[in-house]
N, C-alpha and C. Protein backbone atom coordinates (compact mmCIF):
# COMPACT_ATOMS: atom_id res chain seq x y z
N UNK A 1 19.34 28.44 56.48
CA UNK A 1 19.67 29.78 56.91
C UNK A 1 18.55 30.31 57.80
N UNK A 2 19.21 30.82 58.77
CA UNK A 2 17.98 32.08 60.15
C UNK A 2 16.89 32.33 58.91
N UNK A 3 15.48 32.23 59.14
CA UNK A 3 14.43 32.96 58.58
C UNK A 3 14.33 34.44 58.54
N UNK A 4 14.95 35.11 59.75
CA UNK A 4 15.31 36.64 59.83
C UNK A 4 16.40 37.14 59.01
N UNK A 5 17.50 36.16 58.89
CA UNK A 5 18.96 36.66 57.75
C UNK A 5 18.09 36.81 56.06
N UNK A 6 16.85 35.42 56.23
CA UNK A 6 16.50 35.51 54.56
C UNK A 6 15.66 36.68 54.43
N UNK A 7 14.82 37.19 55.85
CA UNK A 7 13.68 37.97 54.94
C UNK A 7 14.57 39.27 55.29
N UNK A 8 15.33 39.80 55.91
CA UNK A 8 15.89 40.60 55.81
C UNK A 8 16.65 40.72 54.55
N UNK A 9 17.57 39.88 53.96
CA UNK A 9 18.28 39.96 52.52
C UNK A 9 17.09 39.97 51.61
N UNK A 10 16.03 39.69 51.65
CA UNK A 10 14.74 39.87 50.49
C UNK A 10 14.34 41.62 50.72
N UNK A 11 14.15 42.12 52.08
CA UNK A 11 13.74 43.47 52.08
C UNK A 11 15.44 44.50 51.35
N UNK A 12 16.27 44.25 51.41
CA UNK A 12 17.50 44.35 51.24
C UNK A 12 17.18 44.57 49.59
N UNK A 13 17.34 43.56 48.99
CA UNK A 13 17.29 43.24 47.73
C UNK A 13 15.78 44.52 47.31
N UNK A 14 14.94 44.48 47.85
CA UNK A 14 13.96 45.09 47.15
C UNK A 14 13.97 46.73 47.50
N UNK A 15 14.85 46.93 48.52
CA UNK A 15 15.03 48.46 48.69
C UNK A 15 15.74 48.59 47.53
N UNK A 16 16.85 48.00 47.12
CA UNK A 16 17.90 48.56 46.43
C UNK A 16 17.28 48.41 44.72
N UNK A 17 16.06 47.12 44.37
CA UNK A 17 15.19 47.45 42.66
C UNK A 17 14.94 48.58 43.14
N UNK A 18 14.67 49.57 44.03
CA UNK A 18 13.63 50.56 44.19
C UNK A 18 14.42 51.77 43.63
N UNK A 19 15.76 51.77 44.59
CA UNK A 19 16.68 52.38 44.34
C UNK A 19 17.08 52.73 42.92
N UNK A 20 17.32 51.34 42.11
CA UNK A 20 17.77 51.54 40.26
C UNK A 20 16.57 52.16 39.67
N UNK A 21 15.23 51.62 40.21
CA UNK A 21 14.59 52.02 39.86
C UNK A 21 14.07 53.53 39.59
N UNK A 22 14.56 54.06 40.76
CA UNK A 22 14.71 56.05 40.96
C UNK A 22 15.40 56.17 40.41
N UNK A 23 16.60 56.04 40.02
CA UNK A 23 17.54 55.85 39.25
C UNK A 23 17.06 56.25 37.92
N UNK A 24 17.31 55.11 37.11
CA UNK A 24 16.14 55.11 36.08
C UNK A 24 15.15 56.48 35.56
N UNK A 25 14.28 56.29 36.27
CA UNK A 25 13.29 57.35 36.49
C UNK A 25 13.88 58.75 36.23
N UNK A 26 15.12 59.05 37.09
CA UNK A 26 15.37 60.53 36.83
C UNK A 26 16.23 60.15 35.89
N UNK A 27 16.59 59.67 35.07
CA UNK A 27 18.02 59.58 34.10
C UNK A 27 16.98 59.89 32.93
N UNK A 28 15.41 59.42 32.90
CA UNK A 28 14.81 59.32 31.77
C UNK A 28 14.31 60.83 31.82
N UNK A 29 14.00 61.27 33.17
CA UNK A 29 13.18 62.90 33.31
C UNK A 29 14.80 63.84 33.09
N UNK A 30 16.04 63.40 33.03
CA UNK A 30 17.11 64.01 33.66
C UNK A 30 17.01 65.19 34.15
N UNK A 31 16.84 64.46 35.80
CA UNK A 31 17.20 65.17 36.75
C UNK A 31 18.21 64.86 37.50
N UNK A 32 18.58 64.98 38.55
CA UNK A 32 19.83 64.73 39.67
C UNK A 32 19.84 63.45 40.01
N UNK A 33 20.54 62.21 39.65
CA UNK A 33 20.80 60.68 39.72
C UNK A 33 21.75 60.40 40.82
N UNK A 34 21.46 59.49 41.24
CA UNK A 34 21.88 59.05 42.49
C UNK A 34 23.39 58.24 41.77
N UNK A 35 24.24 58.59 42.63
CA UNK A 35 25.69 58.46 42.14
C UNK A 35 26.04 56.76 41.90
N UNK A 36 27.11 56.64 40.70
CA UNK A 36 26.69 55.07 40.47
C UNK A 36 27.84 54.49 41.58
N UNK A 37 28.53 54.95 42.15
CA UNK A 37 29.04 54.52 43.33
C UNK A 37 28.47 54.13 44.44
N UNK A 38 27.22 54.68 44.81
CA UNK A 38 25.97 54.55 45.86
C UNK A 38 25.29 52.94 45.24
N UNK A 39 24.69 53.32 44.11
CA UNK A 39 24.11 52.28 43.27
C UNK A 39 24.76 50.93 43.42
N UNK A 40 26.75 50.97 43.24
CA UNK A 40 27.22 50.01 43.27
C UNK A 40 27.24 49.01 44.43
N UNK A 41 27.41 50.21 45.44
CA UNK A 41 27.85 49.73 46.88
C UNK A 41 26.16 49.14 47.58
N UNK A 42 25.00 49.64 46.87
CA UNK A 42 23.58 49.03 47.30
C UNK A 42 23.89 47.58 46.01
N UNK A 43 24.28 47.69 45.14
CA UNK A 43 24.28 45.79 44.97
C UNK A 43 25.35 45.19 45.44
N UNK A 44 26.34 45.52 46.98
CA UNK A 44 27.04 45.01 47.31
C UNK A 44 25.71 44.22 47.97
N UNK A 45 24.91 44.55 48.74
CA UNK A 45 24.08 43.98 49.78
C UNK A 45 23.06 43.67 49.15
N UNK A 46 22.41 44.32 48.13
CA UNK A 46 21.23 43.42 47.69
C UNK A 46 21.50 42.87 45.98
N UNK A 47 22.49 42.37 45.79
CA UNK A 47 22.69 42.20 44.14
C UNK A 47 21.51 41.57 43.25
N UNK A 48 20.73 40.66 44.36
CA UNK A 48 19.54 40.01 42.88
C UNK A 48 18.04 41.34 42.72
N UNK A 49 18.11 42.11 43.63
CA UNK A 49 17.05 43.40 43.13
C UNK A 49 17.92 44.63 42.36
N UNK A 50 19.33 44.54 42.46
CA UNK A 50 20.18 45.32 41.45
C UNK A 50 20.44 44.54 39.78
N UNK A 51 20.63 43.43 39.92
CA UNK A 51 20.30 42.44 39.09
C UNK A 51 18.85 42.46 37.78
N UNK A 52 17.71 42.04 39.06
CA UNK A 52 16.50 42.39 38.31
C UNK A 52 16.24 43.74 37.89
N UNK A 53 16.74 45.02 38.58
CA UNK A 53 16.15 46.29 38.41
C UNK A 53 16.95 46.43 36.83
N UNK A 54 18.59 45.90 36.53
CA UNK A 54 18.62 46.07 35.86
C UNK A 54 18.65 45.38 34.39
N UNK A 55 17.68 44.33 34.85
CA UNK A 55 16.90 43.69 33.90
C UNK A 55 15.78 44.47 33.34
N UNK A 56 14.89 44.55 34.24
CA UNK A 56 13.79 44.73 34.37
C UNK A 56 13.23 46.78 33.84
N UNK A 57 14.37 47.34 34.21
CA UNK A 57 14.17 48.68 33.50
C UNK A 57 15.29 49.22 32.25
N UNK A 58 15.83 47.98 32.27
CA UNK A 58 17.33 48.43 31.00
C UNK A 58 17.64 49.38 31.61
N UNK A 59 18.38 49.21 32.85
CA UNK A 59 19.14 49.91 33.52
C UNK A 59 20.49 49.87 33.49
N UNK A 60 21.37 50.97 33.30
CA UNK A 60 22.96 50.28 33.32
C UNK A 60 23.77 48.91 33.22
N UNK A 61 22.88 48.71 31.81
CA UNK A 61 23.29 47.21 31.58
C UNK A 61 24.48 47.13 30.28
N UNK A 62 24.65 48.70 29.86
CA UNK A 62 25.71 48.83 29.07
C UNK A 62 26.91 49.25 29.46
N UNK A 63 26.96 49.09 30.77
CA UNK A 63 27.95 49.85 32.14
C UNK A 63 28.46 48.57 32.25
N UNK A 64 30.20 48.45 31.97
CA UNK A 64 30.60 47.68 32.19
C UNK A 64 30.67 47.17 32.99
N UNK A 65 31.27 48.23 34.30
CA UNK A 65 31.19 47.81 36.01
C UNK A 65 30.36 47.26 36.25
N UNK A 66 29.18 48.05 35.89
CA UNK A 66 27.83 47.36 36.59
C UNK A 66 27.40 45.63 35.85
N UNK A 67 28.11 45.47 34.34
CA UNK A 67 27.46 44.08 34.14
C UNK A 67 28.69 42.90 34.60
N UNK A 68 29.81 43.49 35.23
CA UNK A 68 30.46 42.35 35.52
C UNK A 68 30.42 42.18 37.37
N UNK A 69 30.00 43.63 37.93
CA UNK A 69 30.30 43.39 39.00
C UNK A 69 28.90 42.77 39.51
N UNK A 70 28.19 43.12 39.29
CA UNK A 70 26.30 42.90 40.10
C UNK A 70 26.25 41.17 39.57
N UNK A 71 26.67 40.56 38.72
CA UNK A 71 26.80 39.01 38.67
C UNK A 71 27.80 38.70 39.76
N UNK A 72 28.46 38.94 39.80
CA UNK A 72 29.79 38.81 40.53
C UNK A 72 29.25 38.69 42.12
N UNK A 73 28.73 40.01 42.32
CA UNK A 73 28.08 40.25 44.01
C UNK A 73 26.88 38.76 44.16
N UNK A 74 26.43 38.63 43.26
CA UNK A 74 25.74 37.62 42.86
C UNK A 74 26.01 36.07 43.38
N UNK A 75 26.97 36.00 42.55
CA UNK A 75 27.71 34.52 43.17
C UNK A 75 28.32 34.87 44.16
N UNK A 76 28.97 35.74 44.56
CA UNK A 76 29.28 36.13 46.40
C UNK A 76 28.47 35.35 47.13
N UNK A 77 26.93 36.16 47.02
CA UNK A 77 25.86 35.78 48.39
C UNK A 77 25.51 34.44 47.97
N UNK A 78 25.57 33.93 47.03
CA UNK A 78 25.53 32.61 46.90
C UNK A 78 26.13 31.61 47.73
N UNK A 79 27.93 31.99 47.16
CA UNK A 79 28.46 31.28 48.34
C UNK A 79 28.17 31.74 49.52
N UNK A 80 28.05 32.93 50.23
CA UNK A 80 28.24 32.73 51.59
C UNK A 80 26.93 32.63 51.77
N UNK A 81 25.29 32.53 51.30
CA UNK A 81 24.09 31.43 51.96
C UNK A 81 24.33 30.05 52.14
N UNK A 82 25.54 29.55 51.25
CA UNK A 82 25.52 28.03 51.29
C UNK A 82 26.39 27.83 52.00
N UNK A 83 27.29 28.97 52.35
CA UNK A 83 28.53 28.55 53.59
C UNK A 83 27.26 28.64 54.89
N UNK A 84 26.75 29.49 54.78
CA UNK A 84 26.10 29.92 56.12
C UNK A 84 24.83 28.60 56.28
N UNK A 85 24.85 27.78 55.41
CA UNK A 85 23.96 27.00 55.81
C UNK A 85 24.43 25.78 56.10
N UNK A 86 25.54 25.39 55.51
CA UNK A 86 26.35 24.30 55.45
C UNK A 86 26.80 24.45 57.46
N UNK A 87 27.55 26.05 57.57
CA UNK A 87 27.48 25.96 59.24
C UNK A 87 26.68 25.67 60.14
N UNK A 88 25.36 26.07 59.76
CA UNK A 88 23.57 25.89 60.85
C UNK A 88 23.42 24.15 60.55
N UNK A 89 24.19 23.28 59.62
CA UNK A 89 23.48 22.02 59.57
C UNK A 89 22.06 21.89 58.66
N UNK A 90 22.24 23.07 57.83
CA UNK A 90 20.63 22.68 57.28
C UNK A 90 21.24 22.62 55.79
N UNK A 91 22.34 22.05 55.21
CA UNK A 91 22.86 21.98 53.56
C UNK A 91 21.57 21.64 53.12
N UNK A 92 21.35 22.67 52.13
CA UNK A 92 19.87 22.08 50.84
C UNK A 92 20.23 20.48 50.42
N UNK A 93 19.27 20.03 50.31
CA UNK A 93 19.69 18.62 49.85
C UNK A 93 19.71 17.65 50.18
């Protein structure tokens, strides 16, 4: 895969831990939380820092949506890095 597609999906991924992470943060101060529709649609694009954030802060991990869909977005970008690499000629392996 382009070196620019990966480090861009890594800055991607780490805006959006940042994101659960604010998240988080005001749910524990409760204040005004960023809507879990926003939340959802940021682990459309970065699912393994929505993933870890909600590992990593016991974040909406009792949210059904959120524990079937953020695996789900998961194996998405999976397949399409390995489609997208399988097209460039560089298959891992």
């Amino acid at each position: 895969m382009n070196e620019t597609l990966l480090i861009l999906s890594i800055c991607i991924n780490i805006v959006v831990l940042v994101l659960y992470g604010i998240d988080k943060f005001r749910a524990v101060c409760k204040a005004w939380r960023i809507p879990e529709r926003v939340l959802l649609v940021a682990a459309i694009f970065g699912p393994f820092g929505a993933y870890l954030a909600m590992r990593l802060f016991r974040h909406k991990i009792r949210n059904t949506r959120f524990s079937i869909l953020v695996p789900l977005f998961i194996v998405l970008h999976v397949v399409l890095y390995l489609l997208l690499s399988m097209d460039s000629g560089n298959m891992p392996g």
